[in-house]
N, C-alpha and C. Protein backbone atom coordinates (compact mmCIF):
# COMPACT_ATOMS: atom_id res chain seq x y z
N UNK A 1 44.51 50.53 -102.61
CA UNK A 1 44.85 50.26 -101.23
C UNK A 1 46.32 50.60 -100.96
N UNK A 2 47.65 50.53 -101.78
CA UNK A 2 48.90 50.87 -101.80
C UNK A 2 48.79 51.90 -101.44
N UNK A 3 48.15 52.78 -102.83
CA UNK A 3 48.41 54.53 -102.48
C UNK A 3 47.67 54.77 -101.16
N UNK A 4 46.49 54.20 -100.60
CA UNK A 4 46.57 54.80 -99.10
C UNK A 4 47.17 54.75 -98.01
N UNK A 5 47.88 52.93 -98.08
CA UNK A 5 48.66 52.73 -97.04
C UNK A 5 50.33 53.38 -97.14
N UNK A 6 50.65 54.11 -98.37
CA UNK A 6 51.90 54.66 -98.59
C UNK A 6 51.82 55.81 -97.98
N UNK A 7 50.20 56.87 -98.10
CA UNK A 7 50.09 57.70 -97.66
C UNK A 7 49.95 57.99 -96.34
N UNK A 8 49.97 56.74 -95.50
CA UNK A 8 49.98 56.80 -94.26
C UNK A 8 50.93 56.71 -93.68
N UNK A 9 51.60 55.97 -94.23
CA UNK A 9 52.99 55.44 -93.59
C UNK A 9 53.84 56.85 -94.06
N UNK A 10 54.13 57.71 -95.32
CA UNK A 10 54.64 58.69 -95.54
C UNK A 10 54.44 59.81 -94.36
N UNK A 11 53.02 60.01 -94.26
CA UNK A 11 52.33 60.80 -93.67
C UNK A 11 53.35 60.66 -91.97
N UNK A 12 52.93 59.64 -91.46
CA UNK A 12 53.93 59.17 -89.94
C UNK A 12 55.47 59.05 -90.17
N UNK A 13 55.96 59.01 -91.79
CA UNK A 13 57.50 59.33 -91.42
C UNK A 13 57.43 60.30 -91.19
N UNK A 14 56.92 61.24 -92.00
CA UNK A 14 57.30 62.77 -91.94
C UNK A 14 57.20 63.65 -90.88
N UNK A 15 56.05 63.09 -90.04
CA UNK A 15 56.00 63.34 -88.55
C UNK A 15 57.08 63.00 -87.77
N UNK A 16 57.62 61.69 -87.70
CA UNK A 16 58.90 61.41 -86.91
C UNK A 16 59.81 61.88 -87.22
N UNK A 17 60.36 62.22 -88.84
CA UNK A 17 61.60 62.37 -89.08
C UNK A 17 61.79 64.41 -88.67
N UNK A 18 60.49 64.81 -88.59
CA UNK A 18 60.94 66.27 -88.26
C UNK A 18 60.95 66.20 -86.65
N UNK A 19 60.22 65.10 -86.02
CA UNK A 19 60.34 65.34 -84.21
C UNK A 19 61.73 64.69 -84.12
N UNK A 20 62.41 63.93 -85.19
CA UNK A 20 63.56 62.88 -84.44
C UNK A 20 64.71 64.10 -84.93
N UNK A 21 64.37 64.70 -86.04
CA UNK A 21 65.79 65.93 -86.44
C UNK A 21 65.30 67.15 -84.94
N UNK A 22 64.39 67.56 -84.67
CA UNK A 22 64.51 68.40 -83.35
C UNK A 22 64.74 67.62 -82.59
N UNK A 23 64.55 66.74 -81.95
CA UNK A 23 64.95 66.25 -80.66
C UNK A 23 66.56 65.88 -81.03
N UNK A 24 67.30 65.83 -81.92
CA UNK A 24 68.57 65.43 -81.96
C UNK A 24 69.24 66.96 -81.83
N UNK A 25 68.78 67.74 -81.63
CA UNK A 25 69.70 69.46 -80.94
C UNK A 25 69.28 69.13 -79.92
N UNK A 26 68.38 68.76 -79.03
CA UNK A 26 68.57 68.37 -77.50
C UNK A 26 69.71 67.50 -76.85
N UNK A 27 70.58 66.70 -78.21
CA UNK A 27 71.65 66.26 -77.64
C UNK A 27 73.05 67.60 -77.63
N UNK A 28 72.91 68.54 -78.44
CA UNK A 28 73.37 69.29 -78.48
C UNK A 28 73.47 70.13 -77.11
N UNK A 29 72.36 70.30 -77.17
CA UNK A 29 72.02 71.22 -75.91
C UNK A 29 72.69 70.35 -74.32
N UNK A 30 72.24 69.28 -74.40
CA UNK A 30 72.55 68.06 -73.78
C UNK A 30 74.27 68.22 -72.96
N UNK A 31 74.77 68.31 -74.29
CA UNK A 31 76.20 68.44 -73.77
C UNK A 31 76.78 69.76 -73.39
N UNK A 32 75.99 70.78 -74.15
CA UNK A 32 76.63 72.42 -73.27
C UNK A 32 76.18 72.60 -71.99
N UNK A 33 75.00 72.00 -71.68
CA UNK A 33 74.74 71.46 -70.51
C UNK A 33 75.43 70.85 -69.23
N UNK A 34 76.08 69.66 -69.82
CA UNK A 34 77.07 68.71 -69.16
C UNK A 34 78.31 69.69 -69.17
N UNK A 35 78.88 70.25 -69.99
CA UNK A 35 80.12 70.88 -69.85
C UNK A 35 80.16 71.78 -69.04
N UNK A 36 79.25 72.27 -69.11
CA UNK A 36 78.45 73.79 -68.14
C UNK A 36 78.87 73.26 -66.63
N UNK A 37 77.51 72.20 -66.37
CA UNK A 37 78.14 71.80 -65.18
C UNK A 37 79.33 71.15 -64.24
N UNK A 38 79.87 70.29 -65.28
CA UNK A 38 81.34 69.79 -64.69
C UNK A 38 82.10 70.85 -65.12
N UNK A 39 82.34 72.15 -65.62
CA UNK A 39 83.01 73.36 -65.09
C UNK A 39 82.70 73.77 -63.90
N UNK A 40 81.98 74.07 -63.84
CA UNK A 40 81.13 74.48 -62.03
C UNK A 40 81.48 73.62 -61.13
N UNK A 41 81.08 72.34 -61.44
CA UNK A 41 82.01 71.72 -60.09
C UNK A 41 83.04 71.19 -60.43
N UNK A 42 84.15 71.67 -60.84
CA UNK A 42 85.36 71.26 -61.21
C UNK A 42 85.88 73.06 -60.35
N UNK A 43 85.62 73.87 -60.49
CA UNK A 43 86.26 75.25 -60.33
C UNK A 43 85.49 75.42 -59.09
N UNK A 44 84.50 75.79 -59.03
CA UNK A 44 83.67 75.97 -57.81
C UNK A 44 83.14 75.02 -56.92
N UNK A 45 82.89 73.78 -56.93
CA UNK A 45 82.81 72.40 -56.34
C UNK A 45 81.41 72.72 -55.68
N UNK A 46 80.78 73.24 -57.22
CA UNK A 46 79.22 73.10 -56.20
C UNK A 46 78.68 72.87 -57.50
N UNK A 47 77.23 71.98 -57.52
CA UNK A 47 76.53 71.94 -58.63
C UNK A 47 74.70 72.65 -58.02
N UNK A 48 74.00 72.58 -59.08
CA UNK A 48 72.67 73.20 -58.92
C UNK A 48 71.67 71.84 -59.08
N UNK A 49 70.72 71.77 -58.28
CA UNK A 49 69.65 70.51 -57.87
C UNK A 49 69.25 70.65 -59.67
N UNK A 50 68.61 71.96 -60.33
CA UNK A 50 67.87 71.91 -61.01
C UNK A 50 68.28 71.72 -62.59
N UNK A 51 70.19 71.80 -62.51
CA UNK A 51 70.68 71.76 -63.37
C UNK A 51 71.21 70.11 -63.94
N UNK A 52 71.60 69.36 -62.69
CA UNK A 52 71.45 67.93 -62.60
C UNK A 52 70.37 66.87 -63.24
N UNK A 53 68.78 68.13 -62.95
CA UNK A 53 67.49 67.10 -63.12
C UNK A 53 67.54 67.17 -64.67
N UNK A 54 67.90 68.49 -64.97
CA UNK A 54 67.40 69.05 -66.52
C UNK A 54 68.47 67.90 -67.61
N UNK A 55 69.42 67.61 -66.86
CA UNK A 55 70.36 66.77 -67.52
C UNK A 55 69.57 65.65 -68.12
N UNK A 56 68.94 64.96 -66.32
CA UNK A 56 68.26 63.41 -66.93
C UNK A 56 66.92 63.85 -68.27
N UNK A 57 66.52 64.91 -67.76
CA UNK A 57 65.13 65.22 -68.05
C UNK A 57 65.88 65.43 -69.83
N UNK A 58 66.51 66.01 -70.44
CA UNK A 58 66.49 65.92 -71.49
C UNK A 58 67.43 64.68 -72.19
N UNK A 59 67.96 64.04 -71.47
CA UNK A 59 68.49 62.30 -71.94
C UNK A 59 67.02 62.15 -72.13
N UNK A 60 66.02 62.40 -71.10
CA UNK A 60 64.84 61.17 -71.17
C UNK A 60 63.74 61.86 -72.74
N UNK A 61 64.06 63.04 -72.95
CA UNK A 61 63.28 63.45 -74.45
C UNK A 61 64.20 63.32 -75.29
N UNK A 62 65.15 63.26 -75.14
CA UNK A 62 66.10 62.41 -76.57
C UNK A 62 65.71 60.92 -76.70
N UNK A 63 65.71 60.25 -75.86
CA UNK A 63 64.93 58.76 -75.78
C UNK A 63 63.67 58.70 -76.45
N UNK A 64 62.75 59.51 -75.78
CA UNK A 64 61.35 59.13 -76.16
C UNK A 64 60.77 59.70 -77.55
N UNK A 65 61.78 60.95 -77.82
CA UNK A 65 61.11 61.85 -79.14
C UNK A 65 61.84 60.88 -80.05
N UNK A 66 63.06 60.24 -79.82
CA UNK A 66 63.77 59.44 -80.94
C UNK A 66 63.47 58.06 -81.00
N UNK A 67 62.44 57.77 -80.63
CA UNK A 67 62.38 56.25 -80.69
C UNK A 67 61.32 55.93 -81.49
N UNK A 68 60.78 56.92 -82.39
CA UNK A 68 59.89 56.56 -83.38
C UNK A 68 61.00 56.88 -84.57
N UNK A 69 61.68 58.14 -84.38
CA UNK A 69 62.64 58.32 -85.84
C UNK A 69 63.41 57.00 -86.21
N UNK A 70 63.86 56.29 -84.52
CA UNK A 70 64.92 55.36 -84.73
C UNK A 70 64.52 54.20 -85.36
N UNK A 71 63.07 53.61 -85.09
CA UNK A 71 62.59 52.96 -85.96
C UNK A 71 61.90 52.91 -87.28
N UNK A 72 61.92 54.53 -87.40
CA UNK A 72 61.53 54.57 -88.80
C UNK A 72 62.86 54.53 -89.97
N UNK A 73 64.38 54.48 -89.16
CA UNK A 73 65.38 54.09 -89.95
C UNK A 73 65.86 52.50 -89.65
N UNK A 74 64.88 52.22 -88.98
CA UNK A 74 65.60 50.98 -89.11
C UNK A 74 66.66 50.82 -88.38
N UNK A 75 66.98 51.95 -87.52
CA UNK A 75 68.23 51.47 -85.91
C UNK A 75 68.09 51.04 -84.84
N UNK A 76 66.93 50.78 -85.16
CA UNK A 76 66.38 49.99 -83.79
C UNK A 76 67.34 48.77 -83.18
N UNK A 77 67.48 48.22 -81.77
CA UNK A 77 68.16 47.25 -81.07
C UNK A 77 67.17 45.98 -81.91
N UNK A 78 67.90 45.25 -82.45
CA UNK A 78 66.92 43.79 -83.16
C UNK A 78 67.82 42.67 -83.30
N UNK A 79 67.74 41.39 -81.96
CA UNK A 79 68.57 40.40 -82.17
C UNK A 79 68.38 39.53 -83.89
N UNK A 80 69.66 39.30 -84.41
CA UNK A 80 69.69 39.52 -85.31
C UNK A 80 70.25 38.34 -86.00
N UNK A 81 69.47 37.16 -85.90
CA UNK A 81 70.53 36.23 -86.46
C UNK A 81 70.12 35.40 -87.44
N UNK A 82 68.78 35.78 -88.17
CA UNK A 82 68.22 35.27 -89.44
C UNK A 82 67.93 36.46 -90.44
N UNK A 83 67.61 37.81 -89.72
CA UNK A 83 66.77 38.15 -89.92
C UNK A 83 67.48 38.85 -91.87
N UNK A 84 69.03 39.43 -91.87
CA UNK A 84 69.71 39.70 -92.84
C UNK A 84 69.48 38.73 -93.89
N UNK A 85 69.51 37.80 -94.10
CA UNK A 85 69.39 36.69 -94.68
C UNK A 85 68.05 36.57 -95.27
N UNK A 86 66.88 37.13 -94.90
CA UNK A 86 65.60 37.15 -95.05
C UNK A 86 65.44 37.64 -96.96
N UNK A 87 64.38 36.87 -97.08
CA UNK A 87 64.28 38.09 -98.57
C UNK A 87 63.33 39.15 -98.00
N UNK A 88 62.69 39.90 -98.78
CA UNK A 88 62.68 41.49 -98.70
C UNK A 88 60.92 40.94 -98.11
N UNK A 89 60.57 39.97 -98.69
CA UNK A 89 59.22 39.68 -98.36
C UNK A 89 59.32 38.62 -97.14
N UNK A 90 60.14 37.99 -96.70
CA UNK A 90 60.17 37.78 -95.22
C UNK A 90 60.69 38.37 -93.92
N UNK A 91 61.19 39.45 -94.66
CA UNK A 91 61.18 40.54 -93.74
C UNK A 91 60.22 41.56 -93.32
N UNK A 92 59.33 41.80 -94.27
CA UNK A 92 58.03 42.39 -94.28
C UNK A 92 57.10 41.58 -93.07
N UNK A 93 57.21 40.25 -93.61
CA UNK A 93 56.05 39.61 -92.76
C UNK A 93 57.04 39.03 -90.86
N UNK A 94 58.29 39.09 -90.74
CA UNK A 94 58.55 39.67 -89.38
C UNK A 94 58.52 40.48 -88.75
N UNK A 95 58.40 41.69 -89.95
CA UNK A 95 58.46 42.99 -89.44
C UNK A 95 56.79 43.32 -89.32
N UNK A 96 56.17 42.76 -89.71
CA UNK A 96 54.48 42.66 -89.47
C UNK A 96 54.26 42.18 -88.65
N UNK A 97 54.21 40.56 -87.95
CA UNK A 97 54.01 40.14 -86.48
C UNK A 97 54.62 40.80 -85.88
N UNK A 98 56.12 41.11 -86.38
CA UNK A 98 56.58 42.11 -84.90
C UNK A 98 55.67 42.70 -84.08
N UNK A 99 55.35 44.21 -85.35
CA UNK A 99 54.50 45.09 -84.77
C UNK A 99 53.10 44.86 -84.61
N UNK A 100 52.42 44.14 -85.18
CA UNK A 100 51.16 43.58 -84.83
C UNK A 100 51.00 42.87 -83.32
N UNK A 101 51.84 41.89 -82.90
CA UNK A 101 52.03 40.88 -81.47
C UNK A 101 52.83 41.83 -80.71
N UNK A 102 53.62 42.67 -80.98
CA UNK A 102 54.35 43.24 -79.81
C UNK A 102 54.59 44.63 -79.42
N UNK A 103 54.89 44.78 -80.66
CA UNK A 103 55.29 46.18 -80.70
C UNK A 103 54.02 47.43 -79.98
N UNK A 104 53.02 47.26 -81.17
CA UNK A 104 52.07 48.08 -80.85
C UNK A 104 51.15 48.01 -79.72
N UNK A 105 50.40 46.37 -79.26
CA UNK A 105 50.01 46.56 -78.22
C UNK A 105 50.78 47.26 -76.89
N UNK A 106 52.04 46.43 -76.48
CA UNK A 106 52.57 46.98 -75.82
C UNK A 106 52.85 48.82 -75.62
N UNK A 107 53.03 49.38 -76.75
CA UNK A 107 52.76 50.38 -76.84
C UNK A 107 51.62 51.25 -76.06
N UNK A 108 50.65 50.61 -76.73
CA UNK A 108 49.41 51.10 -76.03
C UNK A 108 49.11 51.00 -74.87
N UNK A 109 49.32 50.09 -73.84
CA UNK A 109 49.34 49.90 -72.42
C UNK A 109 50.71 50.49 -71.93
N UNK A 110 51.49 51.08 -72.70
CA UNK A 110 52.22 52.47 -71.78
C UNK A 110 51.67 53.47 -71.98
N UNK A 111 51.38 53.64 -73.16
CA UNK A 111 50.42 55.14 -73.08
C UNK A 111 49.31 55.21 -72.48
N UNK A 112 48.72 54.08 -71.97
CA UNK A 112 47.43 54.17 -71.42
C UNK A 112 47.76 54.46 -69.48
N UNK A 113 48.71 53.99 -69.31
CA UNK A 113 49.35 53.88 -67.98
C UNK A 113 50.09 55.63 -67.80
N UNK A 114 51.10 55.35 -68.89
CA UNK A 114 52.14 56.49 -68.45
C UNK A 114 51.04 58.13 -68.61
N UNK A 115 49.94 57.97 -69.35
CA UNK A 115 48.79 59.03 -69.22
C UNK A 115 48.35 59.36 -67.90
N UNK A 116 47.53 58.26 -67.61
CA UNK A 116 47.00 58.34 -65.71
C UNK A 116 47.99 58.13 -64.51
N UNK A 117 49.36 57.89 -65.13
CA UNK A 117 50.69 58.33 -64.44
C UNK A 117 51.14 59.84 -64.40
N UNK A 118 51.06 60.60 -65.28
CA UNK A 118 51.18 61.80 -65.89
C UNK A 118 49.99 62.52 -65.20
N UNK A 119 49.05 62.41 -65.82
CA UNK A 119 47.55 62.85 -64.92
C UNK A 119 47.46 62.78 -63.70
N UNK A 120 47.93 62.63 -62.71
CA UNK A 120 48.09 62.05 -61.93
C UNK A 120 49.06 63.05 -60.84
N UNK A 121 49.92 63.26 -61.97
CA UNK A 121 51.36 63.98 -61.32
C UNK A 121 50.87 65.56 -61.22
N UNK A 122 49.91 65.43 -63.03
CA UNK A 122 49.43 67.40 -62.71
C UNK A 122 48.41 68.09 -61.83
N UNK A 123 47.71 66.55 -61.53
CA UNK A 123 46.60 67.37 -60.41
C UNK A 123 47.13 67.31 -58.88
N UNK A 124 48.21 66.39 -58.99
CA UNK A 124 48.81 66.90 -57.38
C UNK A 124 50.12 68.02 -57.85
N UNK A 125 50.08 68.56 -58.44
CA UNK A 125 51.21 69.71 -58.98
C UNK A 125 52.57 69.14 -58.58
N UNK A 126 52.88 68.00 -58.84
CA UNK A 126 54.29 67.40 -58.43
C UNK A 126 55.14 68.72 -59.21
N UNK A 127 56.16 68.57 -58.43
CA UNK A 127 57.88 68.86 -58.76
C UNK A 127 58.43 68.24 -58.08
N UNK A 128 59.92 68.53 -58.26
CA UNK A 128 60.75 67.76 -57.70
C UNK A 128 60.76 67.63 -56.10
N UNK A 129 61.21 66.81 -55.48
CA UNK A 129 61.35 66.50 -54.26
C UNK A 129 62.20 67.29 -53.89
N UNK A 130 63.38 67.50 -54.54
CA UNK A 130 64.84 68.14 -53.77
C UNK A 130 64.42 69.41 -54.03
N UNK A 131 64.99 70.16 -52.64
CA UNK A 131 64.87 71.51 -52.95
C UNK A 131 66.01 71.98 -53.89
N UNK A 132 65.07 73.19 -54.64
CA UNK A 132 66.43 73.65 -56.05
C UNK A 132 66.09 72.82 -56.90
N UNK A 133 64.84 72.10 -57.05
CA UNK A 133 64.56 70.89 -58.36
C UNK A 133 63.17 71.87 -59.12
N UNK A 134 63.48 70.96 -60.46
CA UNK A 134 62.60 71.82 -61.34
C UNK A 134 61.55 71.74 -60.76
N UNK A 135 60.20 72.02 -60.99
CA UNK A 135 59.07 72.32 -60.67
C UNK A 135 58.02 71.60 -61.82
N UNK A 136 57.06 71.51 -61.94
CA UNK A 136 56.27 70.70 -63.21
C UNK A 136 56.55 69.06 -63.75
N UNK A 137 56.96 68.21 -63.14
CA UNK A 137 57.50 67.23 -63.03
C UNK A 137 56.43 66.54 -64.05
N UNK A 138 55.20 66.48 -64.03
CA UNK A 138 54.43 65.84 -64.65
C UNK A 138 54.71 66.53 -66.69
N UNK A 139 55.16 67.29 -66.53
CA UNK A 139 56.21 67.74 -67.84
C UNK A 139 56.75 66.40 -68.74
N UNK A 140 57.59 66.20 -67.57
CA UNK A 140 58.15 64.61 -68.34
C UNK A 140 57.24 63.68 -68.48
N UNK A 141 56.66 63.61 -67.53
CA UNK A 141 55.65 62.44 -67.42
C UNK A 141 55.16 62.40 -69.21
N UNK A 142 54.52 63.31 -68.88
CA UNK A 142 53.49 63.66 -70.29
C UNK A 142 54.54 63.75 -71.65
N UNK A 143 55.40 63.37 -71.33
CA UNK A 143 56.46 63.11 -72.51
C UNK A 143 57.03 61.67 -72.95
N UNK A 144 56.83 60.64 -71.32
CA UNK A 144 56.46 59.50 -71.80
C UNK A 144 55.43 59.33 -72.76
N UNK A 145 53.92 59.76 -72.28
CA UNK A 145 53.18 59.18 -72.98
C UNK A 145 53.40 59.85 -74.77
N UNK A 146 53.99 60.96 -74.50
CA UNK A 146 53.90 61.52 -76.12
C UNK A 146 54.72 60.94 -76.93
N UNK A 147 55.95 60.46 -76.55
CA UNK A 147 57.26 59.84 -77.10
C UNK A 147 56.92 58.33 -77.98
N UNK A 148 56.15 57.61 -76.52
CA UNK A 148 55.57 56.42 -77.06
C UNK A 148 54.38 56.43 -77.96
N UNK A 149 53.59 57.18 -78.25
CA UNK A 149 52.54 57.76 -78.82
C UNK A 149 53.23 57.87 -80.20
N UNK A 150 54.43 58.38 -80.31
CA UNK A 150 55.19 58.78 -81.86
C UNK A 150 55.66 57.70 -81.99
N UNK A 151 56.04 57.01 -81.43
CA UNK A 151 56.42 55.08 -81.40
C UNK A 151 55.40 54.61 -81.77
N UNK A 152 54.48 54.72 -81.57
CA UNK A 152 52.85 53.63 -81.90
C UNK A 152 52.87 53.89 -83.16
N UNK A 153 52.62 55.29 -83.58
CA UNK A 153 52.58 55.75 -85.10
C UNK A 153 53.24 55.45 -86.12
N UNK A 154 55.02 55.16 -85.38
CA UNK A 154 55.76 54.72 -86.46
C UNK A 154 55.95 52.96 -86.08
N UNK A 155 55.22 52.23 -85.75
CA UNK A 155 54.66 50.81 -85.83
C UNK A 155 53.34 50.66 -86.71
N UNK A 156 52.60 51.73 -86.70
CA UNK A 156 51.56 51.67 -87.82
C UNK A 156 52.30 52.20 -89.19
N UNK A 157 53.16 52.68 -88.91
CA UNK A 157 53.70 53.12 -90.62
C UNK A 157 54.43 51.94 -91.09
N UNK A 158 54.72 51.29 -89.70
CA UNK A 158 55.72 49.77 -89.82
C UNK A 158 54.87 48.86 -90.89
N UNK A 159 53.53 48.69 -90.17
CA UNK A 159 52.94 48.07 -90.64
C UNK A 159 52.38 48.06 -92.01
N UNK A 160 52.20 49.52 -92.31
CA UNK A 160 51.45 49.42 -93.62
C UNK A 160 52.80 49.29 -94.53
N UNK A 161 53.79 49.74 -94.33
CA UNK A 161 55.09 49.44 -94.89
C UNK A 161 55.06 47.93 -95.76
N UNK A 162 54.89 47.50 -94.64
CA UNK A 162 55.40 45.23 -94.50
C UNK A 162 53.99 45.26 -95.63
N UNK A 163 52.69 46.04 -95.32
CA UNK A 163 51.37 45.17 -96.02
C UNK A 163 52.10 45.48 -97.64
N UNK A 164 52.11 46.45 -97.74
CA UNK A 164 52.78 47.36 -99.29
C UNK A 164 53.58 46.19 -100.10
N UNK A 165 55.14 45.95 -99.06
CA UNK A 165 55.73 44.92 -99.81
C UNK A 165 55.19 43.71 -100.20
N UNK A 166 54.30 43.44 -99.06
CA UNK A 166 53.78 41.86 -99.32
C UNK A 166 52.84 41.93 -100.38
N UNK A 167 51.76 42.91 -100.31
CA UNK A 167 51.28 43.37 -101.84
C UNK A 167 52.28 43.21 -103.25
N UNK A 168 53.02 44.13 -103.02
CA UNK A 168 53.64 44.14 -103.87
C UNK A 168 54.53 42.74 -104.54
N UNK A 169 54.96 42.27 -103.51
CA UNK A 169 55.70 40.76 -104.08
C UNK A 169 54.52 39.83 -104.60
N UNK A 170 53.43 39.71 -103.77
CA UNK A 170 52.72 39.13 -104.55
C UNK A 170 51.93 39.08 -105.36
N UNK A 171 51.71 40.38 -106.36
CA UNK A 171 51.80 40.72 -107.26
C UNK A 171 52.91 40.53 -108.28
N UNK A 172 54.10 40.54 -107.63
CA UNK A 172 55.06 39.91 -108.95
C UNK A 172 55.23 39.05 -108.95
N UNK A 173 54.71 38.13 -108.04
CA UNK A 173 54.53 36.40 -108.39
C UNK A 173 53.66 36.04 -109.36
N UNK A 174 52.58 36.98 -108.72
CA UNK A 174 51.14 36.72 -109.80
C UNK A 174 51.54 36.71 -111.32
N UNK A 175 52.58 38.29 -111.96
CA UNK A 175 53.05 38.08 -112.92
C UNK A 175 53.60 37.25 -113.77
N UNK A 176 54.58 36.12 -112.48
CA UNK A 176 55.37 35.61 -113.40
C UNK A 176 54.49 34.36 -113.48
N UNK A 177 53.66 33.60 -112.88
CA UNK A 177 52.80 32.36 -113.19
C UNK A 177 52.57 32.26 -114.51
C-alpha cells in the first residue's frame, strides 16, 4: 500500500513541480511586460486596453498554475502557532484533516462552479468589454478551473503523503513494543 500511495503522490509532484517551474517564466514575462508598459506611458502617456488585461491575466496564471507547486513545497499561507512544534506524525495527521475537511472538498466546488462559469463564458464567446481588450475571455476562466484542478491533485498527493508517514510511524512503534 506505501509503494502505491508514494507512487501517487510522486506521480502529482512531478506534475506540479514541472507546471509550477513553467508558470514561474510567466513571472518573467510578467515583468517585461510591466516595464514595457510603464515605458509607454511614461514617454508617450498612452497605454493599450489589451496590454493592461494581459498583465492581470497572467498575475492570475501565476496564481492558479502555482498553487499546487506552492503546496507541494510546503509555502503555503498556514497560521502557525502549534503546528512547528508538532512531531512529524502530528503533522501528518493535521495535514490529513486539513486536506480531507477542507482543502479538497472545497476544491471541488470551485472546479465544479468555475467549469459552468467558464462554459458559460465560451458559448456566449465573451471577451473583454473594453474596446482594445483581449478577446477569448473564457481563456482565463478555464484556467481557474485548471489551476484548482492541479490544487486538488496536490491535496491528494497531500494526503497519501500524511497516510505514508502515519504508516510508517506506526510501524516503528510496532517495532519498538
Amino acid at each position: 500500500m506505501i509503494q502505491l500511495l508514494s507512487k501517487i503522490e510522486n506521480g502529482i509532484g512531478t506534475l506540479n513541480e514541472a507546471i509550477g517551474r513553467m508558470a514561474s517564466w510567466l513571472t518573467f514575462v510578467l515583468v517585461l511586460l510591466v516595464c514595457f508598459d510603464v515605458t509607454v506611458r511614461y514617454f508617450f502617456k498612452e497605454t493599450q486596453t489589451w496590454i493592461m488585461e494581459l498583465e492581470w491575466h497572467l498575475f492570475a496564471l501565476i496564481f492558479l498554475l502555482g498553487a499546487g507547486y506552492t503546496l507541494k513545497h510546503d509555502h503555503h499561507v498556514r497560521v502557525d502557532l502549534f503546528y512547528t512544534k508538532f512531531s512529524k506524525r502530528d503533522k501528518a495527521w493535521v495535514n490529513l484533516a486539513g486536506a480531507v475537511l477542507f482543502l479538497i472538498p472545497w476544491c471541488i466546488v470551485i472546479i465544479i462552479y468555475s467549469y459552468f462559469y467558464a462554459l458559460n463564458s465560451f458559448q456566449q464567446g465573451e471577451g473583454s468589454p473594453d474596446p482594445g481588450g483581449l478577446p477569448a475571455r473564457y481563456l482565463i476562466k478555464f484556467a481557474i478551473t485548471f489551476g484548482v484542478g492541479l490544487l486538488l491533485l496536490q491535496a491528494i498527493a497531500t494526503v497519501c503523503n500524511s497516510i505514508i508517514i502515519l504508516l510508517e510511524t506506526n510501524n516503528e512503534n510496532e517495532g519498538t513494543d
